[in-house]
N, C-alpha and C. Protein backbone atom coordinates (compact mmCIF):
# COMPACT_ATOMS: atom_id res chain seq x y z
N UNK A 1 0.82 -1.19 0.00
CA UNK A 1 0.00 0.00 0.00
C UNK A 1 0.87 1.27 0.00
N UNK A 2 1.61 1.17 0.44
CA UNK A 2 2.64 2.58 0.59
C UNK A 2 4.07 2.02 -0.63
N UNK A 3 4.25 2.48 -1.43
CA UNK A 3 5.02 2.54 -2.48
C UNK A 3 6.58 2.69 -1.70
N UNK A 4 7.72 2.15 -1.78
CA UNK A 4 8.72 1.85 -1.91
C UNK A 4 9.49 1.82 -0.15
N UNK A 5 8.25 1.15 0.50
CA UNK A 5 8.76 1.13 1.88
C UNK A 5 8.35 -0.39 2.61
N UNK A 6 8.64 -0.95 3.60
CA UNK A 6 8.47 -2.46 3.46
C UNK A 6 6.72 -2.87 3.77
N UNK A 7 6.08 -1.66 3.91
CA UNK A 7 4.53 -2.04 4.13
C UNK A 7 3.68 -1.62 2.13
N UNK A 8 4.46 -2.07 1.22
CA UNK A 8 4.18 -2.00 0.04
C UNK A 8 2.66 -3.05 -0.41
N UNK A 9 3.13 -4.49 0.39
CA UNK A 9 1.72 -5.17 0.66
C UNK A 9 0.93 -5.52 1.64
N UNK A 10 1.08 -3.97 2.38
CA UNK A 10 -0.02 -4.46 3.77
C UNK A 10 -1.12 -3.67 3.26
N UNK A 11 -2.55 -4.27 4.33
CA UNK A 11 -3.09 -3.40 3.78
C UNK A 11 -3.38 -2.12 4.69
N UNK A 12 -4.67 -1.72 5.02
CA UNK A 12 -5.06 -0.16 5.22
C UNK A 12 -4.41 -0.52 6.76
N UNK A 13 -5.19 -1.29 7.14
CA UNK A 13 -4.99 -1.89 9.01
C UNK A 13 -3.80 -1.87 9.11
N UNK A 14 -2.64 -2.73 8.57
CA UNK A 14 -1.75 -3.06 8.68
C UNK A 14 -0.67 -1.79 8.84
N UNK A 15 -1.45 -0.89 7.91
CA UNK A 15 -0.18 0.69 7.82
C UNK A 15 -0.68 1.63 9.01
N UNK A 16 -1.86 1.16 9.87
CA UNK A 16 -2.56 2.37 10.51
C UNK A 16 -1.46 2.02 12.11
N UNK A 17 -1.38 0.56 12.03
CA UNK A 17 -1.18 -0.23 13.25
C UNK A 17 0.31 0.46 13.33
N UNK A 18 0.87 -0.03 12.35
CA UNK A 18 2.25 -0.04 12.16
C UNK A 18 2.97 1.58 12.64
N UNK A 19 2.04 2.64 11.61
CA UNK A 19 2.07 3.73 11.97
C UNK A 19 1.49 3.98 13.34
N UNK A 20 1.09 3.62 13.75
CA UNK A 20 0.53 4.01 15.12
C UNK A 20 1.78 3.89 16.34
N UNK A 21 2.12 2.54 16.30
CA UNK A 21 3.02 2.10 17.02
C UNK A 21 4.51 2.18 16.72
N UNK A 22 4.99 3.17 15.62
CA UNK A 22 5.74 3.74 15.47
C UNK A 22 6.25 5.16 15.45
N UNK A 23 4.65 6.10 15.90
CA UNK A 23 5.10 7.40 15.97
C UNK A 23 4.86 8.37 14.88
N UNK A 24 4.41 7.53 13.74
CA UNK A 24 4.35 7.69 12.03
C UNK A 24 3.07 8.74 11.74
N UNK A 25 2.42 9.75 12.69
CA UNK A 25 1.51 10.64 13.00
C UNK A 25 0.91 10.68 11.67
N UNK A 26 1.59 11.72 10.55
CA UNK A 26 0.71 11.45 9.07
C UNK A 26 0.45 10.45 8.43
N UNK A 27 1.19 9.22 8.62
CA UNK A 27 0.89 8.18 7.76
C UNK A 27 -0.37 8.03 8.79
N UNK A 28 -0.23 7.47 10.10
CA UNK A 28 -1.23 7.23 10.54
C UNK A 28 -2.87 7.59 10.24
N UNK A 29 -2.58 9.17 10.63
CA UNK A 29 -3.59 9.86 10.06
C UNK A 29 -4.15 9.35 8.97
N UNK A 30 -3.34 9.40 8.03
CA UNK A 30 -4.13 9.14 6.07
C UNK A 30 -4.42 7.91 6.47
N UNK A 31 -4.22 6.72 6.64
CA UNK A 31 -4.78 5.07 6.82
C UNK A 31 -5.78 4.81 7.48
N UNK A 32 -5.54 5.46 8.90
CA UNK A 32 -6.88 5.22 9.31
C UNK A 32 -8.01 6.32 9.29
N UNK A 33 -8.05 7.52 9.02
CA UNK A 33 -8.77 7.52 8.54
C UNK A 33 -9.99 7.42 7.18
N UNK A 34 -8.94 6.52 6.15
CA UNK A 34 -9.33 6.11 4.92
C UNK A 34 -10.31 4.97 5.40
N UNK A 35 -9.50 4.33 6.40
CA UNK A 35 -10.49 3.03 6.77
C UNK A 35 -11.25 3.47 7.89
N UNK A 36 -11.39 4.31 8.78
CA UNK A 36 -12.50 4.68 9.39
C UNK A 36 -13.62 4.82 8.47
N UNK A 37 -13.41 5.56 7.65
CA UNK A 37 -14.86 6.51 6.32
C UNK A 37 -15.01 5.45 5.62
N UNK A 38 -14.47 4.35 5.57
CA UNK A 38 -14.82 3.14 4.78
C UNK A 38 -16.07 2.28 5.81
N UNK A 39 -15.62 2.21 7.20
CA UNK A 39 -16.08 0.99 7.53
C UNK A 39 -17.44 1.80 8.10
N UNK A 40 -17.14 3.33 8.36
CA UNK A 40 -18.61 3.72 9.17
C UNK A 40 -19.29 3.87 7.60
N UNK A 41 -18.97 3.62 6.35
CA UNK A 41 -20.43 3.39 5.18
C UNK A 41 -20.55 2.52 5.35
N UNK A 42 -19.67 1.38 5.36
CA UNK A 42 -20.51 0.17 5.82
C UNK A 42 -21.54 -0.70 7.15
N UNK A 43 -21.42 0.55 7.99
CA UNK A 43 -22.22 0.77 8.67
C UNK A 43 -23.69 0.91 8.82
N UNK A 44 -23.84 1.39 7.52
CA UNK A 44 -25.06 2.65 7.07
C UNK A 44 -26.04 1.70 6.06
N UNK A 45 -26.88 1.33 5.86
CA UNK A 45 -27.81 1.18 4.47
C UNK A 45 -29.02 1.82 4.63
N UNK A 46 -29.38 1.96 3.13
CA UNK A 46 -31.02 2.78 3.29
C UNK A 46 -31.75 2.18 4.15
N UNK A 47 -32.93 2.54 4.44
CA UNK A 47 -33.84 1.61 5.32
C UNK A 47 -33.62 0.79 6.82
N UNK A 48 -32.59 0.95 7.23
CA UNK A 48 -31.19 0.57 8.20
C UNK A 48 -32.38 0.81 9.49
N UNK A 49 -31.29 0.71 10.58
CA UNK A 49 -31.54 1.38 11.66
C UNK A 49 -32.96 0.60 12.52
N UNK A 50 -33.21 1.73 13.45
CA UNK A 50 -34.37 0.58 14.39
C UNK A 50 -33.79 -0.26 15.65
N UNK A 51 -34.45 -1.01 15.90
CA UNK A 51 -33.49 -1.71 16.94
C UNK A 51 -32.99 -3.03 16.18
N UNK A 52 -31.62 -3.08 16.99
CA UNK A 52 -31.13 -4.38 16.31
C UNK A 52 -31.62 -5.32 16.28
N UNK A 53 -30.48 -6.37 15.34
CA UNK A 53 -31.30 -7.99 15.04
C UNK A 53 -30.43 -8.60 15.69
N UNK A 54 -30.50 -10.19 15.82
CA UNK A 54 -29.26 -11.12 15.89
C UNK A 54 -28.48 -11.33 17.30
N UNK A 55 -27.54 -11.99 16.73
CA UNK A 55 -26.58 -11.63 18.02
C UNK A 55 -26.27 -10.25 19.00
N UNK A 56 -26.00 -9.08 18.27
CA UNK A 56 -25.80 -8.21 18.87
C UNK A 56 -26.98 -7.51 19.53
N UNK A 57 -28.33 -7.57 19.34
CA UNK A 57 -29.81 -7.43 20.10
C UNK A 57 -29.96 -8.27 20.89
N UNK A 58 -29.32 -9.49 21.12
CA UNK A 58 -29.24 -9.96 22.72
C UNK A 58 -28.14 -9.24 23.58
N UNK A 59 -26.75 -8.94 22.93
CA UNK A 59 -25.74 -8.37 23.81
C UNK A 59 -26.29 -7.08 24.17
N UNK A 60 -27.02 -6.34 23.68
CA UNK A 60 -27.69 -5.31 24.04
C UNK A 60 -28.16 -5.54 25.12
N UNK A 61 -29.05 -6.11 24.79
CA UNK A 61 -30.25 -6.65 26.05
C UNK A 61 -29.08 -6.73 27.14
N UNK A 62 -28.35 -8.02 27.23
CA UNK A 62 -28.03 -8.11 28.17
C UNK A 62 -26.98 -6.97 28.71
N UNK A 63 -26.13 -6.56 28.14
CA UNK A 63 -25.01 -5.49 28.79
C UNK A 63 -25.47 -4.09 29.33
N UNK A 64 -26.82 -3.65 28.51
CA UNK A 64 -27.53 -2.41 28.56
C UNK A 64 -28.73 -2.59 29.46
N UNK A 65 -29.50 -3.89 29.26
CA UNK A 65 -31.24 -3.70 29.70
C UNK A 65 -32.27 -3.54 28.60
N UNK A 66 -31.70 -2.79 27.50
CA UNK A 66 -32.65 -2.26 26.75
C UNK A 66 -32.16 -1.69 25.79
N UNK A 67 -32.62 -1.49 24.63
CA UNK A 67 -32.19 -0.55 22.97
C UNK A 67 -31.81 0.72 23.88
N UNK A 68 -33.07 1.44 23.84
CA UNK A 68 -33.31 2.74 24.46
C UNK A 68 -32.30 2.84 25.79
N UNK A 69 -31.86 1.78 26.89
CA UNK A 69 -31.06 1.96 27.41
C UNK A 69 -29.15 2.42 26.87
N UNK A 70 -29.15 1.61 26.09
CA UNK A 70 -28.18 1.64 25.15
C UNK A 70 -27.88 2.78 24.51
N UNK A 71 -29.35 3.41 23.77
CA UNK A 71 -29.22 4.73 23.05
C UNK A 71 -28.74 5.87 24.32
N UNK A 72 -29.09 5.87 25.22
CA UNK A 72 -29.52 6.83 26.12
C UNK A 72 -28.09 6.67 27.06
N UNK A 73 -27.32 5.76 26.81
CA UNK A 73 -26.06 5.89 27.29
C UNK A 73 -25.12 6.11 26.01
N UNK A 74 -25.19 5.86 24.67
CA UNK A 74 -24.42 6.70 23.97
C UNK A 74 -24.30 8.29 23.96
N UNK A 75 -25.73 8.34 23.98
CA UNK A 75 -26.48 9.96 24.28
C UNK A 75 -25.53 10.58 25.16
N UNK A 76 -25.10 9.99 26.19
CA UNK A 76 -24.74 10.61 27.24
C UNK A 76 -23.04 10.55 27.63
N UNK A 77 -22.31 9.54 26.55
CA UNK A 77 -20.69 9.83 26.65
C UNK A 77 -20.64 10.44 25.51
N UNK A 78 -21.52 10.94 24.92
CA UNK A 78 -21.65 12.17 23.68
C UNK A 78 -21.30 13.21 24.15
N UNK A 79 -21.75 13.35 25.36
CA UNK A 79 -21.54 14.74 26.26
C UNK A 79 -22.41 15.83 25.08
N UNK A 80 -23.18 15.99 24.39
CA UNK A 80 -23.66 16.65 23.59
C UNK A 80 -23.85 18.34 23.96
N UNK A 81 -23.98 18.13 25.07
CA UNK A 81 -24.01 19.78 25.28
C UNK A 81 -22.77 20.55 26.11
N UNK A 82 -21.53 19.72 26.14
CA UNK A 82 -20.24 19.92 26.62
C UNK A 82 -19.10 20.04 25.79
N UNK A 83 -18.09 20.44 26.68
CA UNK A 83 -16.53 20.26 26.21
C UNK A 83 -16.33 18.96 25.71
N UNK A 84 -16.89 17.82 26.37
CA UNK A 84 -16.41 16.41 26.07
C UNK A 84 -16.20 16.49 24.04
N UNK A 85 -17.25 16.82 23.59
CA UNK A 85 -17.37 16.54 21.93
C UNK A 85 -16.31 17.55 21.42
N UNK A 86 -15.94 18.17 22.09
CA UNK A 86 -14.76 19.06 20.87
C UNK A 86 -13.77 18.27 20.64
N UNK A 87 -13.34 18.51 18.87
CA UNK A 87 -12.48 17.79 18.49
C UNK A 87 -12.87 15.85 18.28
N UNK A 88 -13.86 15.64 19.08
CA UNK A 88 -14.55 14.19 18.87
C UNK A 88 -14.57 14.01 17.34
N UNK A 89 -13.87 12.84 17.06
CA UNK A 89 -14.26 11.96 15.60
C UNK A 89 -15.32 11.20 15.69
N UNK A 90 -15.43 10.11 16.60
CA UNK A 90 -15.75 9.20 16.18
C UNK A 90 -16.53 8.44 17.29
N UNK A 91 -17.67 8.15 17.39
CA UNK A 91 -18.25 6.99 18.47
C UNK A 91 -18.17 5.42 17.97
N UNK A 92 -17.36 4.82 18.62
CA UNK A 92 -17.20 3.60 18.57
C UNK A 92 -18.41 2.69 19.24
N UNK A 93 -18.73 1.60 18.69
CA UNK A 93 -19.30 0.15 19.89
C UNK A 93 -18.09 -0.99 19.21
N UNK A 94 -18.09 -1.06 20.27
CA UNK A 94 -17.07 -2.32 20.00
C UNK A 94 -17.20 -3.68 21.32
N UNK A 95 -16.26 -4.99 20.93
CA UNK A 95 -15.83 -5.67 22.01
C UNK A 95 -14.67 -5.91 22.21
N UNK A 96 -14.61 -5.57 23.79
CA UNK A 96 -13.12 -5.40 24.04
C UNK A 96 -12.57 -6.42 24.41
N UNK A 97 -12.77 -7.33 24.71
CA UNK A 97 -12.25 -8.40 24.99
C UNK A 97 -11.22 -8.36 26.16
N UNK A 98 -11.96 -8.02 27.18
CA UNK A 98 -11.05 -7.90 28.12
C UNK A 98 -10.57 -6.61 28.50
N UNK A 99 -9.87 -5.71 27.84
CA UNK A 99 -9.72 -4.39 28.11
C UNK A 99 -10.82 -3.21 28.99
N UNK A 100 -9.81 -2.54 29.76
CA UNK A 100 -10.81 -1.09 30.25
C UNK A 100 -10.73 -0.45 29.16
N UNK A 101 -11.56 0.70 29.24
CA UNK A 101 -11.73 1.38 28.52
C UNK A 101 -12.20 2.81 28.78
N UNK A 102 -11.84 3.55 28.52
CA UNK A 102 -12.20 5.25 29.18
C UNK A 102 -12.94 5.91 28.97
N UNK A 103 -14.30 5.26 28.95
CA UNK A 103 -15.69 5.80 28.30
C UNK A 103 -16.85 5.58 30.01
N UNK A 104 -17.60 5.68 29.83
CA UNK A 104 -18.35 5.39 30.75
C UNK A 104 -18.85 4.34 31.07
N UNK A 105 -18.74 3.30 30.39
CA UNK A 105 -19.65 2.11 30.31
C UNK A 105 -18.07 1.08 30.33
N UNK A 106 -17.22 0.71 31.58
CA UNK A 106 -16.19 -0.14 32.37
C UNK A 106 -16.27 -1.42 32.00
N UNK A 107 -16.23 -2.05 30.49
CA UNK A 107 -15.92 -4.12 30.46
C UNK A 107 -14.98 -4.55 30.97
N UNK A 108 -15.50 -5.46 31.70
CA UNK A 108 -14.52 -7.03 32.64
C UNK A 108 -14.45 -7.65 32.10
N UNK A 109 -13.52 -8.70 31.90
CA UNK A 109 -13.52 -9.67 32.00
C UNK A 109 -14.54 -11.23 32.54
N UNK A 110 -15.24 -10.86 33.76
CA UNK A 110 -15.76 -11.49 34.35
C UNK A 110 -17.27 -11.72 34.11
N UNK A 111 -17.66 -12.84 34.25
CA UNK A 111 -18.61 -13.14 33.30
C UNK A 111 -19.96 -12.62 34.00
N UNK A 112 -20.78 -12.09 33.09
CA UNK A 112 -22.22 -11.06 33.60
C UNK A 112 -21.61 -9.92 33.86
N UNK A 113 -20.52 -9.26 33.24
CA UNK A 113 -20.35 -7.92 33.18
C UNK A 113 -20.22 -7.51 31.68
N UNK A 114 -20.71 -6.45 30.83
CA UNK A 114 -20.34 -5.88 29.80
C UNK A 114 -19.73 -6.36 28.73
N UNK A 115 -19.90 -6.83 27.65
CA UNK A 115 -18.48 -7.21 26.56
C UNK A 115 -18.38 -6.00 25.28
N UNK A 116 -19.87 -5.65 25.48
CA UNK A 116 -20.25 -4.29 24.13
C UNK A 116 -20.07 -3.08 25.43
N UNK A 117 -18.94 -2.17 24.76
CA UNK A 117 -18.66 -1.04 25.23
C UNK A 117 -19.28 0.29 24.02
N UNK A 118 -19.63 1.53 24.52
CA UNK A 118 -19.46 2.75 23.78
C UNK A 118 -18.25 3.23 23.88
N UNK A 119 -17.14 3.84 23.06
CA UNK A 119 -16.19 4.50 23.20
C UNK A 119 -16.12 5.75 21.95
N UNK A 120 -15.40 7.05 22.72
CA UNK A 120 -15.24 7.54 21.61
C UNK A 120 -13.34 8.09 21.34
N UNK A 121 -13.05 8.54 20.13
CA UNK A 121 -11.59 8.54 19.34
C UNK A 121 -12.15 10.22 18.98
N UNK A 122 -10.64 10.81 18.73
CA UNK A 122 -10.47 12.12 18.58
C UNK A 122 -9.72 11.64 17.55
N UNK A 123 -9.64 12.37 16.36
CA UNK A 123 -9.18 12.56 15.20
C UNK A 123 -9.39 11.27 14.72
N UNK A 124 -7.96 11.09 14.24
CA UNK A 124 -7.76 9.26 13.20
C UNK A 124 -8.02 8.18 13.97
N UNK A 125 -8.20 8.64 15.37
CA UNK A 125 -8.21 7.35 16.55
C UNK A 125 -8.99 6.07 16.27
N UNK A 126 -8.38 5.30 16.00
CA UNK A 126 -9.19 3.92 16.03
C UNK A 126 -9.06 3.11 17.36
N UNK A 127 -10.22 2.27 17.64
CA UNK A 127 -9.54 1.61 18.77
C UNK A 127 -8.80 0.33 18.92
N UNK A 128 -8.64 -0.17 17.67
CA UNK A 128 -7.79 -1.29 16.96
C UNK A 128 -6.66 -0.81 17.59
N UNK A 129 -5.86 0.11 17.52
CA UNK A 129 -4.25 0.76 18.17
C UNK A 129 -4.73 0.17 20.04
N UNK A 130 -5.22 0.02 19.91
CA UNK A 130 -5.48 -0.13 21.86
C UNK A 130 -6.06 -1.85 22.18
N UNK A 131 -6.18 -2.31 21.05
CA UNK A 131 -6.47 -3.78 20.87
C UNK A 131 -8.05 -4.15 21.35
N UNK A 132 -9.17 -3.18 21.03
CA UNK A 132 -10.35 -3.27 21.28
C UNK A 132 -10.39 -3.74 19.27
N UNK A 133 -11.97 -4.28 19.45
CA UNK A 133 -12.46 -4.62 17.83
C UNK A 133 -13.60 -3.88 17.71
N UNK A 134 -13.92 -3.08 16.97
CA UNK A 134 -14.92 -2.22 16.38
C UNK A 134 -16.07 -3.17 15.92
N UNK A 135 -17.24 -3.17 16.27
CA UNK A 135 -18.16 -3.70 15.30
C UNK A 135 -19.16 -2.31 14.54
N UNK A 136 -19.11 -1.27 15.37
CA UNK A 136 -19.95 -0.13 14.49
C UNK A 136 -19.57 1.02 14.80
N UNK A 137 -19.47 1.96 13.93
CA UNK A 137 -18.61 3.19 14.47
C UNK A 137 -19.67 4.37 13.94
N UNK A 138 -19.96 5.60 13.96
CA UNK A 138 -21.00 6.42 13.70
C UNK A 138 -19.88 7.67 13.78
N UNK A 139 -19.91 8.70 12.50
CA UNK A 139 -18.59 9.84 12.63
C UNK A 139 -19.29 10.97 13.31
N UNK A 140 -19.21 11.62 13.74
CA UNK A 140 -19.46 12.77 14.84
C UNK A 140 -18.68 13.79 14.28
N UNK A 141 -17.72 13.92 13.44
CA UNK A 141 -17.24 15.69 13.26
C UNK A 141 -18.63 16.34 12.32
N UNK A 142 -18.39 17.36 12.49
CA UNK A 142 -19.69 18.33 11.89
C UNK A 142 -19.27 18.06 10.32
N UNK A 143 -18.35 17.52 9.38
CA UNK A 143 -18.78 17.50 8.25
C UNK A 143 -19.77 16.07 7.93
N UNK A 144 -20.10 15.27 8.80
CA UNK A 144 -20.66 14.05 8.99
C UNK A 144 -22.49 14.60 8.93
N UNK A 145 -22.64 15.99 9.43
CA UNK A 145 -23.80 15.76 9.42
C UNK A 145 -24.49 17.17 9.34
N UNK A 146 -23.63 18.38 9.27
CA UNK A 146 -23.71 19.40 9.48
C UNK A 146 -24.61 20.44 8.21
N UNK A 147 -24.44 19.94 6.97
CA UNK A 147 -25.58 20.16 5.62
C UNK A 147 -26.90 19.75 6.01
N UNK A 148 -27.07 18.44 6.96
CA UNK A 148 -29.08 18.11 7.23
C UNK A 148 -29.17 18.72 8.51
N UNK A 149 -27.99 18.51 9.32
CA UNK A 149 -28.47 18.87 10.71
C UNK A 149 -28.39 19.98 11.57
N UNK A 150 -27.08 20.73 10.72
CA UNK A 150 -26.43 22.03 10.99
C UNK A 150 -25.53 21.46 12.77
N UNK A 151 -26.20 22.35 13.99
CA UNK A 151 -25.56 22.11 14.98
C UNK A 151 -26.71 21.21 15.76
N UNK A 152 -27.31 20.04 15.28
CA UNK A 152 -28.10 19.63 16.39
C UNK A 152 -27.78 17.98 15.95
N UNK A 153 -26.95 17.71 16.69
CA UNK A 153 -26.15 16.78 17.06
C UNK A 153 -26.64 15.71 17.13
N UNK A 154 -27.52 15.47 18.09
CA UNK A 154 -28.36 14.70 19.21
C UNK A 154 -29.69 14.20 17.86
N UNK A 155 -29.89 14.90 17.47
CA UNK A 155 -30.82 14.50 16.01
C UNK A 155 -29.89 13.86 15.18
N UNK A 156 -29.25 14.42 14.74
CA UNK A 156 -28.66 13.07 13.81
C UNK A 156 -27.86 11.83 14.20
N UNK A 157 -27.56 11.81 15.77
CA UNK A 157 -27.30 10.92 16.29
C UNK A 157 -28.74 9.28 16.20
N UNK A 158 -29.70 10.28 16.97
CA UNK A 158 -30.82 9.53 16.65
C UNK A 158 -31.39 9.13 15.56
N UNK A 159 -31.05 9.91 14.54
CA UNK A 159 -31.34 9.36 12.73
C UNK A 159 -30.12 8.40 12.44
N UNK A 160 -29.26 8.75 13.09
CA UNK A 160 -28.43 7.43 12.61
C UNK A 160 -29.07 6.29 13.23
N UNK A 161 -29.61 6.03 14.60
CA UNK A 161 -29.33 4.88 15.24
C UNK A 161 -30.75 4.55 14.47
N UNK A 162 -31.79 5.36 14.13
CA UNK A 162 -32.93 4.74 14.60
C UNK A 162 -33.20 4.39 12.59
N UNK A 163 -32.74 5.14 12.05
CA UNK A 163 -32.73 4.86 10.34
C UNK A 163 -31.84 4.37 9.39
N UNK A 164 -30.73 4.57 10.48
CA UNK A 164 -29.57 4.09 9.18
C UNK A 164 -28.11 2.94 9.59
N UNK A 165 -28.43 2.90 10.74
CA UNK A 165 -27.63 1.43 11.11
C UNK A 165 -27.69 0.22 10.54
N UNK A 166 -26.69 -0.45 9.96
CA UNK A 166 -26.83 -1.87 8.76
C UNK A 166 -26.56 -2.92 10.33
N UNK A 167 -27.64 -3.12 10.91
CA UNK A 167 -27.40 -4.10 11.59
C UNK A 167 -26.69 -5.52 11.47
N UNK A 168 -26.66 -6.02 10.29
CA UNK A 168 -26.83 -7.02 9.03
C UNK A 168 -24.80 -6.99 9.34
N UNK A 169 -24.25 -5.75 8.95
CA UNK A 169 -22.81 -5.69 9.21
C UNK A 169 -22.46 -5.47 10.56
N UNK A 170 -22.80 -5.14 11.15
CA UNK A 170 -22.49 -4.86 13.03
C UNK A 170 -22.73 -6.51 13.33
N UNK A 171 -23.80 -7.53 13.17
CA UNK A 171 -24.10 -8.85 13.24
C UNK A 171 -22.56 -9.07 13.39
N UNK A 172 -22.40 -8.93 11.58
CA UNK A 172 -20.73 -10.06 11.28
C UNK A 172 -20.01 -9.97 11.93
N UNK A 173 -19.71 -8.27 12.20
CA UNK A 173 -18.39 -8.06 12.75
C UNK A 173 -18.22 -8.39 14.33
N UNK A 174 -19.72 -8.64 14.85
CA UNK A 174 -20.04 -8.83 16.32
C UNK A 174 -19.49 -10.60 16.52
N UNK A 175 -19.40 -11.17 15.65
CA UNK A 175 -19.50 -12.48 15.28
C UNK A 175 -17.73 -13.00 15.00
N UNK A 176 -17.25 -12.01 14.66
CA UNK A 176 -16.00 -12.10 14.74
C UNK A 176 -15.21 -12.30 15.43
N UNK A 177 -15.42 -11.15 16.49
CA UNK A 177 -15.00 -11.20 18.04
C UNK A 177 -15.61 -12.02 19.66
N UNK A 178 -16.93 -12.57 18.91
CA UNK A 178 -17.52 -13.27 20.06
C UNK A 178 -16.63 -14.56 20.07
């Protein structure tokens, strides 16, 4: 992928990691966020959204209580009407497999605690560099939503979750890491 340096056949992951854990700030930057804007469209389909299906609508259930519980705690490490969102890229759900994590919502290890965390990344931040696995990511800088929504955040947060989430891909990728 990178022309005349020894990551010539890695791919996007491979140069974000590499760069990450080497200090490599612009490369970093350009990789992952090529593959961030990749994987949050695949996130997305018409007609999307609602409450989930599958595997990951039981981990809901169980880690949250409820959809609406779930929504209503993303809602809220959104910090939507705070300092917290400046500079915010990106809201992650992921499973961490073990890892803390510095969001509000604390996964153990130990069984009947949490495995689906909310987290969020400032700039190129992925949470792959920290050894968490992404199953759905939703972009939060104002060019993400700022033409339908202007400054009301919290609305297109909720049009994402409730219209345009590809549950169908959050499933797989949930399926990966279980």
């Amino acid at each position: 992928m990178v022309q005349g340096t020894d990551m010539v056949n890695d791919d996007c992951v491979d140069v974000f990691m590499k760069a990450s854990k080497n200090g490599n700030q612009a490369l970093f930057n350009n990789a992952a966020q090529a593959w961030n804007h990749d994987f949050y469209w695949k996130c997305m389909k018409p007609g999307g959204g609602g409450k989930p299906t599958g595997a990951v609508s039981e981990q809901i259930e169980k880690d949250f209580g409820s959809f609406d519980e779930f929504k209503k705690q993303a809602m809220e490490l959104l910090d939507l009407d705070g300092p917290g969102c400046l500079g915010m890229a990106r809201s992650w759900w992921e499973s961490t497999a073990c890892l803390l994590c510095p969001a509000v919502l604390i996964p153990s290890c130990f069984p009947g605690l949490p495995i689906l965390v909310v987290d969020k990344t400032i700039g190129a931040g992925n949470p792959m560099t920290e050894g968490k696995k992404p199953i759905l990511t939703m972009d939060v800088w104002e060019h993400a939503y700022y033409l339908d929504y202007q400054n009301m955040r919290a609305t297109y947060i909720a049009g994402f979750l409730d219209k345009l989430v590809n549950w169908d891909f959050v499933n797989e990728n949930f399926a990966k890491v279980k």
